[in-house]
N, C-alpha and C. Protein backbone atom coordinates (compact mmCIF):
# COMPACT_ATOMS: atom_id res chain seq x y z
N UNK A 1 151.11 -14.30 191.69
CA UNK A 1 149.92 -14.30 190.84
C UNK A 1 149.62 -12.90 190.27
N UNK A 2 150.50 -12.06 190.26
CA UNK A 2 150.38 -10.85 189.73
C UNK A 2 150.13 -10.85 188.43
N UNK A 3 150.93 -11.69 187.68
CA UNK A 3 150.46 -11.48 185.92
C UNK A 3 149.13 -11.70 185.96
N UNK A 4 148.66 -12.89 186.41
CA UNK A 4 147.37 -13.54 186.38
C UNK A 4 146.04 -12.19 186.38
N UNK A 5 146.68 -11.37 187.26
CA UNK A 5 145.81 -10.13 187.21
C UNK A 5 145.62 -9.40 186.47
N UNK A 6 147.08 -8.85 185.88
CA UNK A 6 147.37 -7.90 184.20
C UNK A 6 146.28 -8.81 183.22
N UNK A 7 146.81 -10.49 183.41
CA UNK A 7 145.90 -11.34 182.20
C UNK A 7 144.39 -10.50 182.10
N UNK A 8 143.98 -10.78 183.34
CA UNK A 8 142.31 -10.65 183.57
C UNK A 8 142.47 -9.64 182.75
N UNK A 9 142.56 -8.28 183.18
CA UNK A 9 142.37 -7.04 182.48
C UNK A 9 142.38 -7.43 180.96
N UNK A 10 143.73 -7.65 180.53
CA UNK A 10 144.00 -7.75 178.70
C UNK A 10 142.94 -8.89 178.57
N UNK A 11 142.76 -9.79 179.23
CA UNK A 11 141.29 -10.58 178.83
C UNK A 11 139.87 -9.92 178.48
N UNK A 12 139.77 -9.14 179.56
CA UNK A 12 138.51 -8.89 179.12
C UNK A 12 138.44 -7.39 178.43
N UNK A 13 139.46 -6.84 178.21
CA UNK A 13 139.58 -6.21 177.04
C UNK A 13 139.32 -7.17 175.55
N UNK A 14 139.90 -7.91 175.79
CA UNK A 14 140.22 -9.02 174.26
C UNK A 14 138.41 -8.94 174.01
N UNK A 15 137.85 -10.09 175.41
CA UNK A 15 136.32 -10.35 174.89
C UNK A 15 135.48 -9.57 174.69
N UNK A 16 135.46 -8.28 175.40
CA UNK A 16 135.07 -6.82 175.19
C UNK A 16 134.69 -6.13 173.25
N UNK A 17 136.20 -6.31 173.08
CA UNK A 17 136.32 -5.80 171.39
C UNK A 17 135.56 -7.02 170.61
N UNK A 18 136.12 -8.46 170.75
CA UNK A 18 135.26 -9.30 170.21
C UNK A 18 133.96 -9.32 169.97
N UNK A 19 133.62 -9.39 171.26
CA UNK A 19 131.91 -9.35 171.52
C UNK A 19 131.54 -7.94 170.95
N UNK A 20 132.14 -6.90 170.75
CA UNK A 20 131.78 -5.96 170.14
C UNK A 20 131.72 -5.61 168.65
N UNK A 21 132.46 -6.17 168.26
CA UNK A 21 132.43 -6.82 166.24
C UNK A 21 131.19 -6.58 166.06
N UNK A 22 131.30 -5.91 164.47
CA UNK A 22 129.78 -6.27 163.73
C UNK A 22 129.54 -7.69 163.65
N UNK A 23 128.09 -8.31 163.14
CA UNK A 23 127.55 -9.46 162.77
C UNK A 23 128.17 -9.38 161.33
N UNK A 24 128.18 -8.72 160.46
CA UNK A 24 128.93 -9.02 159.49
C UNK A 24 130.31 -9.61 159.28
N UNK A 25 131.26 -8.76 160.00
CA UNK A 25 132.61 -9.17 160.45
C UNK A 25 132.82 -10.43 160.97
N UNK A 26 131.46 -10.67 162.16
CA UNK A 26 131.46 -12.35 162.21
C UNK A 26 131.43 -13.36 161.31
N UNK A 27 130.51 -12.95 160.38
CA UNK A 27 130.17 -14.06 159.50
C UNK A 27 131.07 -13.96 158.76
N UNK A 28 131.84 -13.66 158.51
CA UNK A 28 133.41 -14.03 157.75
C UNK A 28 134.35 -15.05 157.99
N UNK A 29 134.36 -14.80 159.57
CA UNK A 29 135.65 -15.27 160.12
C UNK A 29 135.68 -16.61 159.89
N UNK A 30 136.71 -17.49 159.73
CA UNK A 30 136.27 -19.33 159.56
C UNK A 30 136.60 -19.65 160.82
N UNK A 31 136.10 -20.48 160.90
CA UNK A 31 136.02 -21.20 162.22
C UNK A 31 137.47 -21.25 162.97
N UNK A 32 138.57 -21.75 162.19
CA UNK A 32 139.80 -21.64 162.77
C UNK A 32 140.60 -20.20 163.31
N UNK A 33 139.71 -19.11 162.37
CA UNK A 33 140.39 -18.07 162.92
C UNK A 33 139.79 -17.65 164.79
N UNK A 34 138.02 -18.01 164.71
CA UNK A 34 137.46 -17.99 165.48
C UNK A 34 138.10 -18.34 167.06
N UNK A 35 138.70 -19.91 166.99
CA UNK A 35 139.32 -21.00 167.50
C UNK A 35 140.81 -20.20 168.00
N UNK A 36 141.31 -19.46 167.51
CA UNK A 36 142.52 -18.60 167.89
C UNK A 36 141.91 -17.25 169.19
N UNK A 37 141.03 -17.16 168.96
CA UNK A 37 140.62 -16.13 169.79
C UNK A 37 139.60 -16.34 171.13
N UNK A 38 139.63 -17.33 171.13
CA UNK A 38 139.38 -18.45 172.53
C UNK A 38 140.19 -18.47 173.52
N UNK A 39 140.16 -18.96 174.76
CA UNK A 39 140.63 -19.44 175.82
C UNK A 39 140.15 -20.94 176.05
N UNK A 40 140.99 -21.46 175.77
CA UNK A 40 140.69 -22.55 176.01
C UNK A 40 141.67 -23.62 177.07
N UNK A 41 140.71 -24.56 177.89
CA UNK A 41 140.98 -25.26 178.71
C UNK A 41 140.99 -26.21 179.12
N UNK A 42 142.13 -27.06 179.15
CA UNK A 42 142.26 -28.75 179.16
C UNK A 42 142.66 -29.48 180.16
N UNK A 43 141.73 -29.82 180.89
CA UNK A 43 141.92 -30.43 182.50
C UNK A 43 142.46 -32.09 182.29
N UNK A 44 143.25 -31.73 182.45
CA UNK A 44 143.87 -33.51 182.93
C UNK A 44 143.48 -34.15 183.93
N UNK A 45 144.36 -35.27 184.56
CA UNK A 45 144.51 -36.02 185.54
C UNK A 45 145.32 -35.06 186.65
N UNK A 46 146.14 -34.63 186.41
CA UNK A 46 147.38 -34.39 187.09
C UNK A 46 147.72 -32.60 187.14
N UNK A 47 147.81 -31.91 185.67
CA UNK A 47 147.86 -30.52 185.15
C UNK A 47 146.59 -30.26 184.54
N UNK A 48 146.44 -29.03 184.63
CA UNK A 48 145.66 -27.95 183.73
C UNK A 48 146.57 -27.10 182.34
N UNK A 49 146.05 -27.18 181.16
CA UNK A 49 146.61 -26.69 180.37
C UNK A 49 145.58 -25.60 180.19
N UNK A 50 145.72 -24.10 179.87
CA UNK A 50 145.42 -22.85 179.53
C UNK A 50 145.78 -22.19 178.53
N UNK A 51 144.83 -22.29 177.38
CA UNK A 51 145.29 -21.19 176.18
C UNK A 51 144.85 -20.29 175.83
N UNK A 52 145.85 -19.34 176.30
CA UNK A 52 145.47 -17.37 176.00
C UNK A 52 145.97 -17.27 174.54
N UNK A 53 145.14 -16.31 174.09
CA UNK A 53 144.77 -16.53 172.14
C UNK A 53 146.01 -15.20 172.18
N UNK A 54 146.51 -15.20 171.22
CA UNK A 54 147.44 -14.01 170.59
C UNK A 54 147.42 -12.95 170.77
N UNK A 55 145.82 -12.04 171.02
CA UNK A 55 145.43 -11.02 171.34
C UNK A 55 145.27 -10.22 172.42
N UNK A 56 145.71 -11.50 173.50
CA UNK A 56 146.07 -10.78 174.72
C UNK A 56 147.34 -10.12 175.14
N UNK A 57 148.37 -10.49 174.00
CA UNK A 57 149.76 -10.20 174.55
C UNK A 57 150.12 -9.07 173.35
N UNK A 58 149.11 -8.66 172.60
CA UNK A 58 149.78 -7.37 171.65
C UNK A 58 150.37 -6.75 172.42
N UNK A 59 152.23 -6.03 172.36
CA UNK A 59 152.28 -5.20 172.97
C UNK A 59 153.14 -5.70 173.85
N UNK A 60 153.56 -7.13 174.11
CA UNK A 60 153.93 -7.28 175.20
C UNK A 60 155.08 -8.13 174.63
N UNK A 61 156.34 -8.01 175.42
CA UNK A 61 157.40 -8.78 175.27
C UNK A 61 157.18 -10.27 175.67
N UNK A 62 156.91 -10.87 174.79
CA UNK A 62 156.51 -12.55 175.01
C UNK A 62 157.51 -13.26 176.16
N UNK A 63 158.90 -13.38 175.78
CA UNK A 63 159.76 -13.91 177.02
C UNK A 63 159.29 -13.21 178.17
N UNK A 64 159.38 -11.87 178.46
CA UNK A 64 159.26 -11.45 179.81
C UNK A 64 157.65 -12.18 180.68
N UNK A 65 156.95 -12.28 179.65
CA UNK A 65 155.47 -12.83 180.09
C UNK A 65 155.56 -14.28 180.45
N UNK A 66 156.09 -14.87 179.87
CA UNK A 66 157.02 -16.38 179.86
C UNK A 66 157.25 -16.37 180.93
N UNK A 67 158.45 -15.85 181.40
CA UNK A 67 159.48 -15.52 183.02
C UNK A 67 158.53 -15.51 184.24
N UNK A 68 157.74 -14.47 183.62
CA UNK A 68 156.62 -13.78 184.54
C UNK A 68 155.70 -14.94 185.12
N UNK A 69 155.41 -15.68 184.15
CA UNK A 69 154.40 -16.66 184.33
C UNK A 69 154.68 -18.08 185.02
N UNK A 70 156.22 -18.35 184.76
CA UNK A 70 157.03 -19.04 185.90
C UNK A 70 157.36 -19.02 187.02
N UNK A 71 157.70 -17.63 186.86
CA UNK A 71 157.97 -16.97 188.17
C UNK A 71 156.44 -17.70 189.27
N UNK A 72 155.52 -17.10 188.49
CA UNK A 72 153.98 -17.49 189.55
C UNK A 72 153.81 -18.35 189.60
N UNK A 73 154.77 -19.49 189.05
CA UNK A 73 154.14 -20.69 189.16
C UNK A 73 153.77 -21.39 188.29
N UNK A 74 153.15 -21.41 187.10
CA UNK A 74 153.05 -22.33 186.33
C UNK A 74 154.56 -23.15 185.84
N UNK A 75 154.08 -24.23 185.09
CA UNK A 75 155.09 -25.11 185.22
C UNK A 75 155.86 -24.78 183.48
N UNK A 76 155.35 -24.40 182.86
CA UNK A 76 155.25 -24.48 181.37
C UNK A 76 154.73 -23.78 180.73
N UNK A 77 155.14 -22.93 179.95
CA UNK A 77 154.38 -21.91 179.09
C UNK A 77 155.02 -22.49 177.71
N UNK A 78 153.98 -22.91 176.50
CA UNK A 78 154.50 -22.98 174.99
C UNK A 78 153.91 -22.23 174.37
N UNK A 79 154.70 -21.47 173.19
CA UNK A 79 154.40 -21.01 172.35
C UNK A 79 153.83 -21.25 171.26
N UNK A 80 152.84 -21.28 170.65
CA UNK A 80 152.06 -21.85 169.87
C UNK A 80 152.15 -21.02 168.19
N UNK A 81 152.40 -21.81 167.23
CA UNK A 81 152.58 -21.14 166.16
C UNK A 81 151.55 -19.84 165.48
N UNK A 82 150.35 -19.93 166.31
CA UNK A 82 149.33 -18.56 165.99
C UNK A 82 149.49 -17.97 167.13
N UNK A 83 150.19 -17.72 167.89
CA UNK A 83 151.23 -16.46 168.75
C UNK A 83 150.77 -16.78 169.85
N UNK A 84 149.41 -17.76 170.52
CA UNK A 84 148.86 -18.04 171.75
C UNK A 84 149.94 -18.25 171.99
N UNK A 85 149.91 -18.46 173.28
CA UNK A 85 150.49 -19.67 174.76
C UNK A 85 149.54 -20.01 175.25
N UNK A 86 150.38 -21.21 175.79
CA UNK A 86 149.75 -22.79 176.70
C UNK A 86 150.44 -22.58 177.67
N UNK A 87 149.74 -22.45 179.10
CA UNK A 87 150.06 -22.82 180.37
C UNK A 87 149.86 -23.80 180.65
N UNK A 88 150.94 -24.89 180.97
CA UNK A 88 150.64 -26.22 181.75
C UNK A 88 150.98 -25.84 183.48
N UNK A 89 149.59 -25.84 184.20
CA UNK A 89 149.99 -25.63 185.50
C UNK A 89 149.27 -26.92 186.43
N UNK A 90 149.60 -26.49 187.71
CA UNK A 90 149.43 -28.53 188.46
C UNK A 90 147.53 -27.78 188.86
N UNK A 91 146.84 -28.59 188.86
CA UNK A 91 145.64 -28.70 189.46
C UNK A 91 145.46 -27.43 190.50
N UNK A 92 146.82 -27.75 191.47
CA UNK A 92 146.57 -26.93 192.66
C UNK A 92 146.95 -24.73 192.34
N UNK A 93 147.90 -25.15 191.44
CA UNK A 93 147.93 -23.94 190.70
C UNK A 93 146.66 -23.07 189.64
N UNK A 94 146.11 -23.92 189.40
CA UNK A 94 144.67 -23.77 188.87
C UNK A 94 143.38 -23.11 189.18
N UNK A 95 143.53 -24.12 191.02
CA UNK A 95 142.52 -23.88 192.22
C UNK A 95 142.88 -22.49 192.26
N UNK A 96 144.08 -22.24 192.49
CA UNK A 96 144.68 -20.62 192.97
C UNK A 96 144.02 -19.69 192.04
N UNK A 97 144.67 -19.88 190.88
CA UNK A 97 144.07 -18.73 189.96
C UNK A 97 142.71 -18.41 190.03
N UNK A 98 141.52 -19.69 190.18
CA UNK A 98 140.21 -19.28 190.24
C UNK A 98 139.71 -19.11 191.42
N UNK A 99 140.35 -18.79 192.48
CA UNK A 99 140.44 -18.40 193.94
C UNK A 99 140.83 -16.87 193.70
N UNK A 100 141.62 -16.52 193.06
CA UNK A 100 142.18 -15.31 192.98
C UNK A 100 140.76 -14.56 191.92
N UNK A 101 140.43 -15.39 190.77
CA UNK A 101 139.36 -14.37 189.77
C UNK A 101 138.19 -14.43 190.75
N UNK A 102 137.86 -15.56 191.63
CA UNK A 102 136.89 -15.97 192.57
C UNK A 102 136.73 -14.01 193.64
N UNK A 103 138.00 -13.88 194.27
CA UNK A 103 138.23 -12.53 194.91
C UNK A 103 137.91 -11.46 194.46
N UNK A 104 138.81 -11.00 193.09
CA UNK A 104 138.51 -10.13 192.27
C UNK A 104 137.34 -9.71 192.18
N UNK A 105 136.23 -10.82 192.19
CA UNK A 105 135.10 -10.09 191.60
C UNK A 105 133.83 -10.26 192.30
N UNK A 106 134.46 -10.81 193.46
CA UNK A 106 134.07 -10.68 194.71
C UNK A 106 133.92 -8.95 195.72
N UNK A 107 135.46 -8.74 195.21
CA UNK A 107 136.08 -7.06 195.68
C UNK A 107 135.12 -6.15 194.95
N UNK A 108 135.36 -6.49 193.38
CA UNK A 108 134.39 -5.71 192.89
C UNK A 108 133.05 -5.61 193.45
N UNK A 109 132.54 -6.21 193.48
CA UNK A 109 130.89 -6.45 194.33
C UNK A 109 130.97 -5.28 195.47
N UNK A 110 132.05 -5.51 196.24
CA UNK A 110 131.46 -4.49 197.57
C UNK A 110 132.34 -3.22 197.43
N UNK A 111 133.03 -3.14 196.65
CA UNK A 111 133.60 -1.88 195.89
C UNK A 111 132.05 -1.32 195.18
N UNK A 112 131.47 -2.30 194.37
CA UNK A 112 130.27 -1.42 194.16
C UNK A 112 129.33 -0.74 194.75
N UNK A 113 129.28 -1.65 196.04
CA UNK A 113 127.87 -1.31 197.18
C UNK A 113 128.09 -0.47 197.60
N UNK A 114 129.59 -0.05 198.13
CA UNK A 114 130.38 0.99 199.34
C UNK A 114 131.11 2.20 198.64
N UNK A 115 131.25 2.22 197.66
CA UNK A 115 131.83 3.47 197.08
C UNK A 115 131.24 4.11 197.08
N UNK A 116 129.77 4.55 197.01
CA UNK A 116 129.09 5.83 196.36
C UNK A 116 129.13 5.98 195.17
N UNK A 117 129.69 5.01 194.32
CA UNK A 117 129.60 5.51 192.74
C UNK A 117 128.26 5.08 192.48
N UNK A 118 127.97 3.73 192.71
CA UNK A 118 126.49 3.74 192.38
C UNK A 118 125.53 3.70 193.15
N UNK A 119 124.86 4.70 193.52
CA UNK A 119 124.34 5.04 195.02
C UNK A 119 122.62 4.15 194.62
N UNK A 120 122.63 4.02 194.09
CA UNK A 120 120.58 3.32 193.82
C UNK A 120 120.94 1.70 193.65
N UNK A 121 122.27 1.32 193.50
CA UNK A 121 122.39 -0.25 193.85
C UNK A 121 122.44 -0.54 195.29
N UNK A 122 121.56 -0.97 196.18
CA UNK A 122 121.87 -1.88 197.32
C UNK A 122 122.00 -2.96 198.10
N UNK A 123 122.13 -3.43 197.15
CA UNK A 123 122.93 -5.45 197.27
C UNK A 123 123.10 -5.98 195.92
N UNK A 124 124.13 -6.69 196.12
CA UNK A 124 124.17 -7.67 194.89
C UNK A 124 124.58 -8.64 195.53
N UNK A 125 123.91 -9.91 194.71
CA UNK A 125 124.25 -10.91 194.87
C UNK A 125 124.49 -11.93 193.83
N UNK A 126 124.98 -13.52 194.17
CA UNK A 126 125.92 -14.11 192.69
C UNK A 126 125.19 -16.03 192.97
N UNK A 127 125.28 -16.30 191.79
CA UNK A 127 125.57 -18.01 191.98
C UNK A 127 126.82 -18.50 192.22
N UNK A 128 127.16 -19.58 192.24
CA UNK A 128 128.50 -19.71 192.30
C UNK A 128 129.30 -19.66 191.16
N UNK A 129 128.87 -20.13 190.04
CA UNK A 129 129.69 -19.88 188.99
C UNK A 129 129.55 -18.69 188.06
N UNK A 130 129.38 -17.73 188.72
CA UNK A 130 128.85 -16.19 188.47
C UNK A 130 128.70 -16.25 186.98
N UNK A 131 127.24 -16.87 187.13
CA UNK A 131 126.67 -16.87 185.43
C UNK A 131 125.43 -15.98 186.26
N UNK A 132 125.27 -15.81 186.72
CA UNK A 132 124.01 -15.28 187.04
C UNK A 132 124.12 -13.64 188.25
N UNK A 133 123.89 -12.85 188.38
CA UNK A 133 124.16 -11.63 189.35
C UNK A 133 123.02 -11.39 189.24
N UNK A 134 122.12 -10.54 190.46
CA UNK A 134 121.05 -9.80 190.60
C UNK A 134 121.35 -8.46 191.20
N UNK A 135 121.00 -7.65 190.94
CA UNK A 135 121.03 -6.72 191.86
C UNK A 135 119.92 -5.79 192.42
N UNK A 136 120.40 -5.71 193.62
CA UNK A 136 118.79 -4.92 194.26
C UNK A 136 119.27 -3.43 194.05
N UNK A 137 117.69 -3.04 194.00
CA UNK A 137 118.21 -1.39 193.45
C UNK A 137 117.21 -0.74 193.69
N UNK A 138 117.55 0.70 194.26
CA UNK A 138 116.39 1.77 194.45
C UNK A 138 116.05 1.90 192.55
N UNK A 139 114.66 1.39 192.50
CA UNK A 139 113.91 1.61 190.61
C UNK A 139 114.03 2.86 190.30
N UNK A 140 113.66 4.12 190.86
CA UNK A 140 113.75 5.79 190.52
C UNK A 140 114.65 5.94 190.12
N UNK A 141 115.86 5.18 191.65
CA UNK A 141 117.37 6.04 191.59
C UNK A 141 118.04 5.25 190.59
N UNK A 142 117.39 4.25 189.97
CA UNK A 142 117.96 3.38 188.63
C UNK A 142 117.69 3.93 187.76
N UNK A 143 116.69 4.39 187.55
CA UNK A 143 116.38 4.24 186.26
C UNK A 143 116.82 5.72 185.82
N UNK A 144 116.91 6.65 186.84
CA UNK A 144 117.64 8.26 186.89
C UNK A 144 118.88 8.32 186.70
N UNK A 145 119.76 7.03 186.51
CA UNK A 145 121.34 7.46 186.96
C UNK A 145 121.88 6.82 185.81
N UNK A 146 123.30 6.59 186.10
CA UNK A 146 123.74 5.52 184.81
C UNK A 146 124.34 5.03 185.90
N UNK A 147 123.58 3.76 187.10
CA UNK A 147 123.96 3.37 187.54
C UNK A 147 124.28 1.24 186.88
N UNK A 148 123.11 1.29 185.63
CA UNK A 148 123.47 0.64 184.47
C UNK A 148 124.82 -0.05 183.80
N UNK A 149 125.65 0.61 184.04
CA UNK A 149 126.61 0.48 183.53
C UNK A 149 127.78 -0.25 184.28
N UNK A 150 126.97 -0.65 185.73
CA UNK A 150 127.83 -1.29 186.23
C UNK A 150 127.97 -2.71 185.64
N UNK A 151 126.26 -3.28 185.43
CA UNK A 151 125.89 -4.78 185.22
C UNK A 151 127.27 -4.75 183.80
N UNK A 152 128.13 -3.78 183.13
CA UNK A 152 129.48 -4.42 182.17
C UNK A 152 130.54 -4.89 183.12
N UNK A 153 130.64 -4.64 184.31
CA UNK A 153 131.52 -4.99 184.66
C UNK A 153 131.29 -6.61 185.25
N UNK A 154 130.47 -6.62 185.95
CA UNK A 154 130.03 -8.00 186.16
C UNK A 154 130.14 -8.81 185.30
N UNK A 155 129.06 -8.71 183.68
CA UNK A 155 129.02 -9.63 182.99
C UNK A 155 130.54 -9.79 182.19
N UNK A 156 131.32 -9.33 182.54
CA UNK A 156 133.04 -9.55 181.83
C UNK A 156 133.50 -10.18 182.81
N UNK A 157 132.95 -9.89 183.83
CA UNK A 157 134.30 -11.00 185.57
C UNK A 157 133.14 -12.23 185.12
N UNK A 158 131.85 -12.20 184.88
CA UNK A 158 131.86 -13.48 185.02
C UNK A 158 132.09 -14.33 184.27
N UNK A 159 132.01 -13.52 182.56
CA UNK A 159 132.06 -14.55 182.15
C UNK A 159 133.83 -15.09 181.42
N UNK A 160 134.55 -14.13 182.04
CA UNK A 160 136.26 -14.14 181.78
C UNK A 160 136.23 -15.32 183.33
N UNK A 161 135.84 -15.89 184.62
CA UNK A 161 135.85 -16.70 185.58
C UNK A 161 135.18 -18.03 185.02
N UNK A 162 133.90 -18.26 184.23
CA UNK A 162 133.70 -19.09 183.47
C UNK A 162 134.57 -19.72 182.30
N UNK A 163 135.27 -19.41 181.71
CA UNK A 163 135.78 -19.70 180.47
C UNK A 163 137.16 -19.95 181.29
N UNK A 164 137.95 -19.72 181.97
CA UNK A 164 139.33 -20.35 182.78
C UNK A 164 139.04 -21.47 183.80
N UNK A 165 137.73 -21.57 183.94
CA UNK A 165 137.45 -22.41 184.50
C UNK A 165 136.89 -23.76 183.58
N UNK A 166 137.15 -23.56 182.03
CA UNK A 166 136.70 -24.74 180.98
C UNK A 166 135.46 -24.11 180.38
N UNK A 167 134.96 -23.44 180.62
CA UNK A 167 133.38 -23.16 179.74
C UNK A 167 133.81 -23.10 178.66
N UNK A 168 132.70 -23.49 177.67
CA UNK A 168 133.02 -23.44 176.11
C UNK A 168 132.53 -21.63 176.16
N UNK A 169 133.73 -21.13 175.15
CA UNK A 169 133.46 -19.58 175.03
C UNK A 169 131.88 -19.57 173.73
N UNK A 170 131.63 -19.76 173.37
CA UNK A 170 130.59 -19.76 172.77
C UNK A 170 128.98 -19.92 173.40
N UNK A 171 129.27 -20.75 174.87
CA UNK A 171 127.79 -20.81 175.32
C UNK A 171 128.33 -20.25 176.35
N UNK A 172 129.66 -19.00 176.54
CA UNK A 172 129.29 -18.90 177.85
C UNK A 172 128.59 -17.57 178.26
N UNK A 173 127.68 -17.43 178.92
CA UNK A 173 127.31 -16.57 178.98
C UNK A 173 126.91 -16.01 180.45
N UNK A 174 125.97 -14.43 180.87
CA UNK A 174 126.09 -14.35 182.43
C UNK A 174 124.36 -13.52 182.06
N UNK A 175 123.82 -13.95 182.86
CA UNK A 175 122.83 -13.30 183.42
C UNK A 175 122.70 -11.76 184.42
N UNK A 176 122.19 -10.36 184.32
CA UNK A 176 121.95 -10.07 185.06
C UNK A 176 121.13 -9.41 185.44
N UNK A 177 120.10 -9.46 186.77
CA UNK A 177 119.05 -9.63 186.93
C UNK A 177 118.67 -8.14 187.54
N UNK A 178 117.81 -6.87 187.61
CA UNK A 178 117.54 -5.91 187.79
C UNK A 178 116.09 -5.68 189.19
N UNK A 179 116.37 -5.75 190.22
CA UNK A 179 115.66 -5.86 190.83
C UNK A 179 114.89 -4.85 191.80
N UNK A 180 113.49 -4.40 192.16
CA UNK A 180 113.19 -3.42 192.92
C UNK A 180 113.26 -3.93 194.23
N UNK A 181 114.20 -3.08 195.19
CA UNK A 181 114.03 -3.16 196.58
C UNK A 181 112.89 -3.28 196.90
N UNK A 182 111.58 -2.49 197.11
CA UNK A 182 110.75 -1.86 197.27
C UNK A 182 109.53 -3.13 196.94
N UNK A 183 109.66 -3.47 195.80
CA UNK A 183 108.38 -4.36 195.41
C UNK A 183 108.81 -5.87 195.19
N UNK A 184 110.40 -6.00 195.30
CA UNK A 184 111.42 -7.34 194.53
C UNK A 184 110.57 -8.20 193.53
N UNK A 185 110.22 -6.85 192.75
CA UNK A 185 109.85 -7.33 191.78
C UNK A 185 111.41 -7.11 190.50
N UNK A 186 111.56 -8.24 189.54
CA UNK A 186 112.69 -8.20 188.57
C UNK A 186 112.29 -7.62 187.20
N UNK A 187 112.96 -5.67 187.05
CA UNK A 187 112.09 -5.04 185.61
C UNK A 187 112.71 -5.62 184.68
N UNK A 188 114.11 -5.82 185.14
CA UNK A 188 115.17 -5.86 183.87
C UNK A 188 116.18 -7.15 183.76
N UNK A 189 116.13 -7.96 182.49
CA UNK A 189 117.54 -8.70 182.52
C UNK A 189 118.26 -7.92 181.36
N UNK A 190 119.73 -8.68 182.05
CA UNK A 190 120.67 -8.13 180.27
C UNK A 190 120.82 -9.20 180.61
N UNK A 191 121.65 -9.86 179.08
CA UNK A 191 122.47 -11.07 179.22
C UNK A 191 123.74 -10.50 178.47
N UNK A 192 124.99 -10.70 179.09
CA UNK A 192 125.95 -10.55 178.16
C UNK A 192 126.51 -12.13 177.92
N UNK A 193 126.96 -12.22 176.54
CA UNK A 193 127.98 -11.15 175.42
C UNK A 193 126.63 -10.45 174.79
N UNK A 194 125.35 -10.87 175.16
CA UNK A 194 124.02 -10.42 174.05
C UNK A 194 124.59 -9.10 173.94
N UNK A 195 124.15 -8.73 175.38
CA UNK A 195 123.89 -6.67 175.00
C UNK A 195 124.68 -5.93 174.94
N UNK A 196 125.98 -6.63 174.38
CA UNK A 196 127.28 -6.08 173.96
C UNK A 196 126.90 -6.07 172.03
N UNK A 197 126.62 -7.46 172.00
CA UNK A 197 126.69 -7.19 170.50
C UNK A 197 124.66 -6.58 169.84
N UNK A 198 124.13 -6.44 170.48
CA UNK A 198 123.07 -5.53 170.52
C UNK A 198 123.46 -4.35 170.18
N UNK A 199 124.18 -4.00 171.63
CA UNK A 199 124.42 -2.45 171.43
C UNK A 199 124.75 -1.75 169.89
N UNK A 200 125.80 -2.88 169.40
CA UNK A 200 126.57 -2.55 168.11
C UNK A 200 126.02 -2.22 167.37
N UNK A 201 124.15 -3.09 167.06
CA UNK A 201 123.89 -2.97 166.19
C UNK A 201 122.36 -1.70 165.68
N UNK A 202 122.94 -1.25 166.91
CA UNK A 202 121.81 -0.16 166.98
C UNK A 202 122.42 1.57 166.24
């Protein structure tokens, strides 16, 4: 499941730049070009089919990613005439992968608490389909730090774990919630992709 990991990364790079586009640049695009730059996901009876949009593999030798992606297990990778691939993998290969993004961003979580990088966060916690994160936080040592900047990493694991898991990329979105230890009272939400394409337009 090693590619599966490289994926994540070039994934949420991909939704990163997207979600970062002007509103102008949006309103251009037609719908089909839109539709290419999706992940999209088709649960059967039996297999899961997975389509990574073109933009994840700039850069990358397509066969070797192919190989790669056999190698882990999937059953089928096609090439799709707008440069995506389709993973056809069995159900149980599926479970894995979102067991594995399930970890990931799980690790991340107590990589955040325990490192010392962000010393005024002291708990976070998740729903299950990590649309939602809160985090408890010294308010001073928040609002003093750029300890802020973590809630990007969250809202990209969750909402790159939503969308492989079938979410429509258009409503999917993650909550996250800003909380005082001290009073648990909640000062702050972001929602991403919002305060990605906010930011842009400031």
């Amino acid at each position: 499941m090693r590619k599966f990991g490289f994926i994540m990364l070039i994934l949420a790079i991909a939704v990163l730049a997207a979600c970062s586009s002007n509103e102008q640049k949006a309103s251009t695009e037609t719908k089909d070009e839109k539709k290419n730059e999706e992940v999209s996901v088709d649960k059967g009876l039996l297999n899961v089919e997975v389509t990574l949009p073109a933009s994840m593999f700039e850069g990358e030798d397509i066969d070797s990613v192919i190989a790669e992606a056999k190698k882990d297990g999937v059953k089928e990778v096609t090439k799709n005439e707008d440069g995506s691939l389709t993973y056809k993998m069995s159900k149980s290969k599926h479970k894995e992968m979102m067991k594995e993004l399930e970890t990931n961003v799980k690790d991340t979580i107590e990589e955040t608490k325990t490192s010392g990088d962000f010393a005024s966060i002291k708990d976070i916690t998740h729903n299950d389909s990590f649309s939602e994160f809160t985090l408890l936080v010294d308010k001073s040592a928040y609002e003093n730090s750029m300890d802020g900047f973590a809630s990007i990493g969250f809202g990209m694991s969750g909402m790159i774990y939503q969308m492989f898991n079938g979410s429509d990329a258009d409503n999917t979105k993650v909550t996250i919630l800003i909380k005082d230890e001290a009073t648990q009272e909640t000062f702050d939400e972001i929602v991403y992709p919002d305060a990605l394409e906010d930011s842009d337009t400031k």
